[in-house]
N, C-alpha and C. Protein backbone atom coordinates (compact mmCIF):
# COMPACT_ATOMS: atom_id res chain seq x y z
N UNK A 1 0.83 -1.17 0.00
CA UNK A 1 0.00 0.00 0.00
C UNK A 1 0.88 1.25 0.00
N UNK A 2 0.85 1.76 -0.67
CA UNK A 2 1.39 3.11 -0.51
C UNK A 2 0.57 4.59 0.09
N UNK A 3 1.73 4.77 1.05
CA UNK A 3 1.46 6.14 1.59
C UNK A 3 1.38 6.95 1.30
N UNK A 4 0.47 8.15 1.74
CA UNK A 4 0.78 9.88 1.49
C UNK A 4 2.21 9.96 1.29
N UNK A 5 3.12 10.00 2.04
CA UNK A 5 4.44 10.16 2.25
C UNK A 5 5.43 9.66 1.40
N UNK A 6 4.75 8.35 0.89
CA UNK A 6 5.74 7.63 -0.40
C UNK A 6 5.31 8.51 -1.50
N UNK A 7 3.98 8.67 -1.88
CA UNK A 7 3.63 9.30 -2.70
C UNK A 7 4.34 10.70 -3.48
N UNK A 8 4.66 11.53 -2.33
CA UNK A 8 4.98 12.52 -2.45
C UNK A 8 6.33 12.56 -2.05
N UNK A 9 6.71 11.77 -2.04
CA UNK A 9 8.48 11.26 -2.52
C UNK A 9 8.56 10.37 -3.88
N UNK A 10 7.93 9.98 -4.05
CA UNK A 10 7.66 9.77 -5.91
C UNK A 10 7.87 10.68 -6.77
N UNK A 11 6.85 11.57 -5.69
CA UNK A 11 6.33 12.63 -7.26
C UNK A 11 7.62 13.60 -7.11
N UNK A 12 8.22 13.92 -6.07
CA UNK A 12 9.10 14.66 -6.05
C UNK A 12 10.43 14.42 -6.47
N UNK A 13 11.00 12.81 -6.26
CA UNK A 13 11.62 12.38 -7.15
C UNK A 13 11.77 12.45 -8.55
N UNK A 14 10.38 12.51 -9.09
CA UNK A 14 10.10 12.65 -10.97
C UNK A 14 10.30 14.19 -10.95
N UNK A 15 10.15 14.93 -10.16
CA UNK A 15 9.98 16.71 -10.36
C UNK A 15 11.54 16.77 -10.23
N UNK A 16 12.32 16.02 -9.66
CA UNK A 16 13.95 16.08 -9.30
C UNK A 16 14.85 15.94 -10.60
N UNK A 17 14.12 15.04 -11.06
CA UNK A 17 14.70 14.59 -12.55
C UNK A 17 14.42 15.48 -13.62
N UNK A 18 13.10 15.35 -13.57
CA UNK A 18 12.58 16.44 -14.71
C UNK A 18 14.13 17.67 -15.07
N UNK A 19 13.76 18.21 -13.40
CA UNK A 19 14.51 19.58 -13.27
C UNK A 19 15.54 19.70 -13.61
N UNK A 20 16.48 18.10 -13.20
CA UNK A 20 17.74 18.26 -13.46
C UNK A 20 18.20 18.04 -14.78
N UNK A 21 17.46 17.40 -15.64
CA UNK A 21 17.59 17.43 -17.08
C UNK A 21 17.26 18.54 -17.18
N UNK A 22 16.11 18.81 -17.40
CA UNK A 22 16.37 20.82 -17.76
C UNK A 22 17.77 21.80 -17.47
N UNK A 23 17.67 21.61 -16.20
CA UNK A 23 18.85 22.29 -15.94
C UNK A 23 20.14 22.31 -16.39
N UNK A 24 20.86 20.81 -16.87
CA UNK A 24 21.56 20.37 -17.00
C UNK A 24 21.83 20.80 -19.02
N UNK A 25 20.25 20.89 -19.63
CA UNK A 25 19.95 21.15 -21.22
C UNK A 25 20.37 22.75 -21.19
N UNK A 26 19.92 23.44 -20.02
CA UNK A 26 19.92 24.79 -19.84
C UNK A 26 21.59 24.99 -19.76
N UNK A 27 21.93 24.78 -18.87
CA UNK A 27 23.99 24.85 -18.60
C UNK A 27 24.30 24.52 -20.13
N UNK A 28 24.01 23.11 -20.73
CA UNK A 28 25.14 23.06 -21.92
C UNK A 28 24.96 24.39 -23.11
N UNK A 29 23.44 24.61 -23.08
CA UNK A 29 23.14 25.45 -23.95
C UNK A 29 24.09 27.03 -23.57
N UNK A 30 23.88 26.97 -22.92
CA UNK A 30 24.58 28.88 -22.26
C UNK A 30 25.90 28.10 -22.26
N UNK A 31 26.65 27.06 -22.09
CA UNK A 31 28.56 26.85 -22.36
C UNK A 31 28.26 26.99 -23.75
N UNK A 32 27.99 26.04 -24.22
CA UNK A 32 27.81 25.76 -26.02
C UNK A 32 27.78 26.58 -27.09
N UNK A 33 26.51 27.43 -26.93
CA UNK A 33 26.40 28.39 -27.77
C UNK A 33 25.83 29.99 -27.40
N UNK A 34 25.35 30.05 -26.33
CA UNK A 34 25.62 31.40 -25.83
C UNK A 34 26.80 31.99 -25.57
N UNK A 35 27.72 31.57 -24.43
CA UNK A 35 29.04 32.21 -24.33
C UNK A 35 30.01 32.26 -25.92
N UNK A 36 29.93 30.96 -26.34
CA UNK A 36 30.98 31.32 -27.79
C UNK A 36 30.72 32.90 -28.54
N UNK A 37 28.94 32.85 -28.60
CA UNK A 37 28.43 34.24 -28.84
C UNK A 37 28.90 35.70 -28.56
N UNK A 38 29.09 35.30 -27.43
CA UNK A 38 30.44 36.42 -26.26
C UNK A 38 31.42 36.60 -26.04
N UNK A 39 32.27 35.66 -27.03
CA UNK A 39 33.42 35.37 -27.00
C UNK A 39 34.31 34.78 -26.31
N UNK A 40 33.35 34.46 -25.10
CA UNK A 40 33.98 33.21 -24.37
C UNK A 40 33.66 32.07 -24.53
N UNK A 41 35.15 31.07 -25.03
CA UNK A 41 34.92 30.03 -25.15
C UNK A 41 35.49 28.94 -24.02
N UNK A 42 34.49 27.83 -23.73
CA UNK A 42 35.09 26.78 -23.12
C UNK A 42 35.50 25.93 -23.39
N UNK A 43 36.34 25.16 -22.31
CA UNK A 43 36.98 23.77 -23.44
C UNK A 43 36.28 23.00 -23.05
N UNK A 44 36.43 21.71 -23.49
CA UNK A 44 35.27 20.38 -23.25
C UNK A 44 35.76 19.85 -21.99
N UNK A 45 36.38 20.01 -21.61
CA UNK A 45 36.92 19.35 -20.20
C UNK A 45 36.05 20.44 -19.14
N UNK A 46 36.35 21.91 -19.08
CA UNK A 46 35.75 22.51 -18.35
C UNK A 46 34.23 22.33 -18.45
N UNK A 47 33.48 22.31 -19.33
CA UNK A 47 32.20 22.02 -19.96
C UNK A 47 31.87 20.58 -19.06
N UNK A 48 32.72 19.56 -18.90
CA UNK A 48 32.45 18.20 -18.44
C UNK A 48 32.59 18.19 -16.47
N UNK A 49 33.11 19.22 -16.42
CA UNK A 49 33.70 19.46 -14.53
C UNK A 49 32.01 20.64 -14.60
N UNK A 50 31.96 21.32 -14.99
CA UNK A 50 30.91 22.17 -14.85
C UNK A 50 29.56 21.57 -14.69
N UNK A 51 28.99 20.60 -15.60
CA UNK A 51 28.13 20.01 -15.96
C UNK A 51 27.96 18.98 -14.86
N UNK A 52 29.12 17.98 -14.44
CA UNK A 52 29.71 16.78 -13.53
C UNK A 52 29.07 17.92 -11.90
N UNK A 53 29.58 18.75 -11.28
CA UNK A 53 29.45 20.09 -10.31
C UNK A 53 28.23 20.47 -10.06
N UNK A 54 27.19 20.81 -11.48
CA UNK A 54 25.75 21.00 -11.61
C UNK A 54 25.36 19.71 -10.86
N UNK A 55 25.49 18.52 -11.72
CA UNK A 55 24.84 17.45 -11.41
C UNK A 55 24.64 16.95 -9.66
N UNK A 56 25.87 16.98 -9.08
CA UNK A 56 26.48 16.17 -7.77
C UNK A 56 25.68 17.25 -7.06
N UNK A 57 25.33 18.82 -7.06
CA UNK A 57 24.80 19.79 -6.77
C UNK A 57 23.35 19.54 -6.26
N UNK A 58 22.46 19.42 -8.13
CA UNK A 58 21.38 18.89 -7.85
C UNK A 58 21.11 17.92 -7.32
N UNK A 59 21.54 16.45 -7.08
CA UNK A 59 21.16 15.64 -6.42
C UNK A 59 21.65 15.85 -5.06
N UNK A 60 22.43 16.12 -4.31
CA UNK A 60 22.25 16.79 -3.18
C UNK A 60 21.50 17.79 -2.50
N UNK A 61 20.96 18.47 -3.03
CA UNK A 61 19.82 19.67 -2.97
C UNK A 61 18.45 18.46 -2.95
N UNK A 62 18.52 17.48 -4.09
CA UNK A 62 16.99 16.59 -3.77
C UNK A 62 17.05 16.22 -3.17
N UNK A 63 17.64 15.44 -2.64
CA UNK A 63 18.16 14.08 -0.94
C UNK A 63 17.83 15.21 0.26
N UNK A 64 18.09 16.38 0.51
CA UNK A 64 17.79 16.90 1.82
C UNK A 64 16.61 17.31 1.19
N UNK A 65 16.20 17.54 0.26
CA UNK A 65 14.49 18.18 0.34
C UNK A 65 13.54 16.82 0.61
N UNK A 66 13.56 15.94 -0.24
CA UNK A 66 13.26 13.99 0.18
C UNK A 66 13.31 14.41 1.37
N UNK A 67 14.10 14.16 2.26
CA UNK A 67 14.19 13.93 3.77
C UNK A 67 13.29 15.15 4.19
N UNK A 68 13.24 16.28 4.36
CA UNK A 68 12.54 16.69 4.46
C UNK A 68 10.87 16.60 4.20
N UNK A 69 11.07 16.26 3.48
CA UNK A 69 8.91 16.35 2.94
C UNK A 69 8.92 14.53 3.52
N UNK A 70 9.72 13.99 3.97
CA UNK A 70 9.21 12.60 4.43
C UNK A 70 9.01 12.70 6.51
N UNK A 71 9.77 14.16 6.19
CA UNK A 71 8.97 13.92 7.68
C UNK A 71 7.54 14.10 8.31
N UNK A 72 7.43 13.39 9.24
CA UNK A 72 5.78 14.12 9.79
C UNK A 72 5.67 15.22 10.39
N UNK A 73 4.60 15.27 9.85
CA UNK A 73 3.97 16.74 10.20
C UNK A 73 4.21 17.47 11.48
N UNK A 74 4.72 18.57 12.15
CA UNK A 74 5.23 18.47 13.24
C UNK A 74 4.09 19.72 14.43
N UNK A 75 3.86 20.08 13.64
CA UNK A 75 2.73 21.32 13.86
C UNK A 75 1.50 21.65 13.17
N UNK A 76 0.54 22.43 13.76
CA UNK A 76 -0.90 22.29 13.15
C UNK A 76 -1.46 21.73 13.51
N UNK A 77 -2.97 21.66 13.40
CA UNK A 77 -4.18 20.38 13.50
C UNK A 77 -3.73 18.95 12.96
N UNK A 78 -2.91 18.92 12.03
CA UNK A 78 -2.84 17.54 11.48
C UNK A 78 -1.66 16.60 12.27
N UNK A 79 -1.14 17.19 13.35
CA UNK A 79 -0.21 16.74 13.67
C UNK A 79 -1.17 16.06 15.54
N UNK A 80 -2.29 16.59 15.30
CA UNK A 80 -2.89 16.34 16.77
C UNK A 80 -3.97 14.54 16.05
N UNK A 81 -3.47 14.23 14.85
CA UNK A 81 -4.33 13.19 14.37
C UNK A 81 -3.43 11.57 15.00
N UNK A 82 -4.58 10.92 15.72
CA UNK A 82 -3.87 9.48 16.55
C UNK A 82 -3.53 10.03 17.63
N UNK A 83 -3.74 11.25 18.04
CA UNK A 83 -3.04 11.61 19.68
C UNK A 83 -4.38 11.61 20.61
N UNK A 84 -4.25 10.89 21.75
CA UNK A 84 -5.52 10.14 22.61
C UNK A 84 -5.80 11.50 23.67
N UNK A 85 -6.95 11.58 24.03
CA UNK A 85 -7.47 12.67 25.01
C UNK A 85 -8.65 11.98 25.90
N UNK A 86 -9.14 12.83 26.58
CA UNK A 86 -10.17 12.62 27.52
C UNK A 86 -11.02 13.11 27.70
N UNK A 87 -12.05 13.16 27.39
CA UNK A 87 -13.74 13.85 27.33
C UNK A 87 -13.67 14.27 29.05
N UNK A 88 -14.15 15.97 28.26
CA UNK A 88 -14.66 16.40 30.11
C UNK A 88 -15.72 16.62 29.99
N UNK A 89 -16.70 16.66 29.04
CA UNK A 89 -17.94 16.00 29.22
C UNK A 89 -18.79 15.33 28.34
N UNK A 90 -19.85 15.25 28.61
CA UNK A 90 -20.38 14.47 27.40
C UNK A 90 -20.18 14.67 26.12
N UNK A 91 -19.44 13.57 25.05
CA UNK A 91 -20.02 14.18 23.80
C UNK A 91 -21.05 13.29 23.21
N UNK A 92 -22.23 14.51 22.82
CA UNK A 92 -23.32 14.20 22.70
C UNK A 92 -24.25 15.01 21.19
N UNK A 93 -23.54 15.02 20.41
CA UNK A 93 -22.04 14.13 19.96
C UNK A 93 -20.87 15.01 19.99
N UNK A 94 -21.36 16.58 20.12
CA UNK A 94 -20.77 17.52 20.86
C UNK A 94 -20.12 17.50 22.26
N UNK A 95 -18.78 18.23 22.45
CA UNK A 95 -18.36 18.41 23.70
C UNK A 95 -16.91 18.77 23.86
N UNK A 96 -16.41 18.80 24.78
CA UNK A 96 -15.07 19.04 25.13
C UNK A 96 -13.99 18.12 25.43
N UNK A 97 -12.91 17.88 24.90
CA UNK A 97 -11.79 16.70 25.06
C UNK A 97 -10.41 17.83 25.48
N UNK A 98 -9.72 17.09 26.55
CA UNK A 98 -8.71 17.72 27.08
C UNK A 98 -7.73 16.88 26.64
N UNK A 99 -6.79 17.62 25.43
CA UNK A 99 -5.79 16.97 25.00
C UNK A 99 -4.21 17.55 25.51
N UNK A 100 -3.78 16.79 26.71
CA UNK A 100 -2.85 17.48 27.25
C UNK A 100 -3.28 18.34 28.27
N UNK A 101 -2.39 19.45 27.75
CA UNK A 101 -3.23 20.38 28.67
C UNK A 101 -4.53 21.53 28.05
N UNK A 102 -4.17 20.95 26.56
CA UNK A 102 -5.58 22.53 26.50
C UNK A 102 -6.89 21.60 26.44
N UNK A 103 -8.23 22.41 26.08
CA UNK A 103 -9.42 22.18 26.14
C UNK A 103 -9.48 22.06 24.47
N UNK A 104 -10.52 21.56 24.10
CA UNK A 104 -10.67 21.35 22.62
C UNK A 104 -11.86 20.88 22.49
N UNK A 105 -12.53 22.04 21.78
CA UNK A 105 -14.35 21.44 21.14
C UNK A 105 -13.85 20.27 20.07
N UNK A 106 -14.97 18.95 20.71
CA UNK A 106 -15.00 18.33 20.35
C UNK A 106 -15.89 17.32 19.78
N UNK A 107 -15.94 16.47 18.34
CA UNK A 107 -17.33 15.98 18.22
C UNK A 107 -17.56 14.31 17.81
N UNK A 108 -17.56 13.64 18.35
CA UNK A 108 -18.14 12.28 18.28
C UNK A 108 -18.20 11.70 16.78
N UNK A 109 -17.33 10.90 16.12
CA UNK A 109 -17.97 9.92 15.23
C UNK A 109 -18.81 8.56 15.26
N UNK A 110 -18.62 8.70 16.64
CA UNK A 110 -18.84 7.36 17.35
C UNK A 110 -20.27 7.26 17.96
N UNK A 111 -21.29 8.42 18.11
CA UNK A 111 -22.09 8.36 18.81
C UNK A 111 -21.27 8.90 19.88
N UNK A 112 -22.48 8.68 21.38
CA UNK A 112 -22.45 9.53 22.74
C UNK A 112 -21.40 8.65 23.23
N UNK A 113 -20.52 9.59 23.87
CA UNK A 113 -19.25 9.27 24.63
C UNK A 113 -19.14 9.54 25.44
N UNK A 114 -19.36 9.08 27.14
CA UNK A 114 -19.32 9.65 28.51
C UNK A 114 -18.38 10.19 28.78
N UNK A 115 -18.43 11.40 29.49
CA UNK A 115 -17.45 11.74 30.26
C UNK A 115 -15.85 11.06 31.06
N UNK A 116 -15.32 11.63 30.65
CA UNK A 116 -13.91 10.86 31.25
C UNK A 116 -13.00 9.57 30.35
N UNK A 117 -14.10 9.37 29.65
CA UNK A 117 -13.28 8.53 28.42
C UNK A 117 -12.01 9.12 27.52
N UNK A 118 -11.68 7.90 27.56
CA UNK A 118 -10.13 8.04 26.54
C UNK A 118 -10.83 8.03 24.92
N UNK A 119 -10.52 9.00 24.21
CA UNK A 119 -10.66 9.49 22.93
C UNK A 119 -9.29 9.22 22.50
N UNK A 120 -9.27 8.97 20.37
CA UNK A 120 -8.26 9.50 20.12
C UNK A 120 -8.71 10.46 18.72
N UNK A 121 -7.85 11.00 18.32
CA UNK A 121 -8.56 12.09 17.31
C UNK A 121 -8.18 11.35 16.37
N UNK A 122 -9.42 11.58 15.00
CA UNK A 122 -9.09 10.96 13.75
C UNK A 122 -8.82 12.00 12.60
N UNK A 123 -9.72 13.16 12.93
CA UNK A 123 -9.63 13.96 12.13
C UNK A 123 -9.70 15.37 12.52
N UNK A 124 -9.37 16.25 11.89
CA UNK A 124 -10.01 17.57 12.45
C UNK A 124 -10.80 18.84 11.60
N UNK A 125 -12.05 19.26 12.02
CA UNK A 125 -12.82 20.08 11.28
C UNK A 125 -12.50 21.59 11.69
N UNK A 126 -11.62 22.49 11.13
CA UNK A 126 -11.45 23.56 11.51
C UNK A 126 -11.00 23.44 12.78
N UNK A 127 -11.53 24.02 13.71
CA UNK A 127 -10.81 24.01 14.97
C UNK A 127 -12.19 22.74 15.79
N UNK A 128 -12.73 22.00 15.46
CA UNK A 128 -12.86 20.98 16.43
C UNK A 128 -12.36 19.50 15.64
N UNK A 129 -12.11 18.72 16.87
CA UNK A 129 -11.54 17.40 16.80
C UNK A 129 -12.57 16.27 16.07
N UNK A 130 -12.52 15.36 15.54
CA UNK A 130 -13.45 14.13 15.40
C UNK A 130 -12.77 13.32 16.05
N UNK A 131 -13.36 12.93 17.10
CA UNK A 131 -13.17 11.56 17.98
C UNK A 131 -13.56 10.59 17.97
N UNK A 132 -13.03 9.69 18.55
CA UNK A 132 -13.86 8.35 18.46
C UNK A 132 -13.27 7.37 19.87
N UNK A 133 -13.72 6.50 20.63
CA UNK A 133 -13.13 6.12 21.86
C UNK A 133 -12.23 5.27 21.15
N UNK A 134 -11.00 5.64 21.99
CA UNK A 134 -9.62 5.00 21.65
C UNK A 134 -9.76 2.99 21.62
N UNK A 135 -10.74 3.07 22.63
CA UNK A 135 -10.70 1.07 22.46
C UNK A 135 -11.86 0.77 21.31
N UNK A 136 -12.13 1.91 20.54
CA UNK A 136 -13.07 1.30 19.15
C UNK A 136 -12.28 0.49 18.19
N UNK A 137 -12.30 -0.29 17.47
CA UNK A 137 -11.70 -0.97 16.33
C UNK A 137 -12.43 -0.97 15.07
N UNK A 138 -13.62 0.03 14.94
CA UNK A 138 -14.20 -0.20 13.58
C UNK A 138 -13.67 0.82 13.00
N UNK A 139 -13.71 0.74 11.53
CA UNK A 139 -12.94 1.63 10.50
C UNK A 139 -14.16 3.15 10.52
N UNK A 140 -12.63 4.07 9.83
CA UNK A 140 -13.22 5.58 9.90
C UNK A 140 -14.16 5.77 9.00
């Protein structure tokens, strides 16, 4: 099964390549036949260290951006998704879940949820939570 996260290390992989062929069409073109235009010419060796420099460049620039976009989410609402709380009062299907330490309107996928129960969040609507009791096992 593939993940959000693989996904978008796929696609960013193909956007890596794309780029670096461009880039790489773009450099020979401006050694090749723009500069000769200008009267500067290069030799094929410099042309091959230049090009070789670009390359080792771009793929280092993709590998830390990869690592980057493969991490999780670290902030925001989406980062409070699978993190367990505790109803301070009824949700019916409305109510309040104390996640940590703050308060958080909160609303039931599950039907009525007593007070004091362990929630975990599945989703989030603007600023309230969708909960569901953490010992449920049926799908979202």
């Amino acid at each position: 099964m593939i993940t959000p996260v693989d996904k978008k290390i796929k696609s960013y992989t193909l956007y890596s390549f794309i780029r670096f062929l461009v880039e790489e069409i773009i450099l020979a073109i401006a050694l090749n036949w723009l500069l000769p235009r200008l009267g500067v010419n290069i030799p094929l060796w410099l042309l091959i260290v230049l090009m070789g420099a670009w390359a080792i460049y771009s793929y280092l620039t993709s590998k830390l951006a990869a690592k980057a976009i493969s991490r999780p989410v670290a902030v925001g609402t989406e980062a409070l998704i699978g993190i367990k709380g505790i109803t301070t009062k009824l949700l019916s299907p409305d109510g309040c879940v104390q996640v940590g330490t703050e308060l958080w309107q909160a609303y039931s996928i599950a039907g009525d949820i007593e007070t004091g129960t362990e929630v975990v969040i599945t989703g989030v609507n603007r600023l309230t939570l969708l909960v569901k009791p953490s010992t449920d096992t049926s799908p979202e």
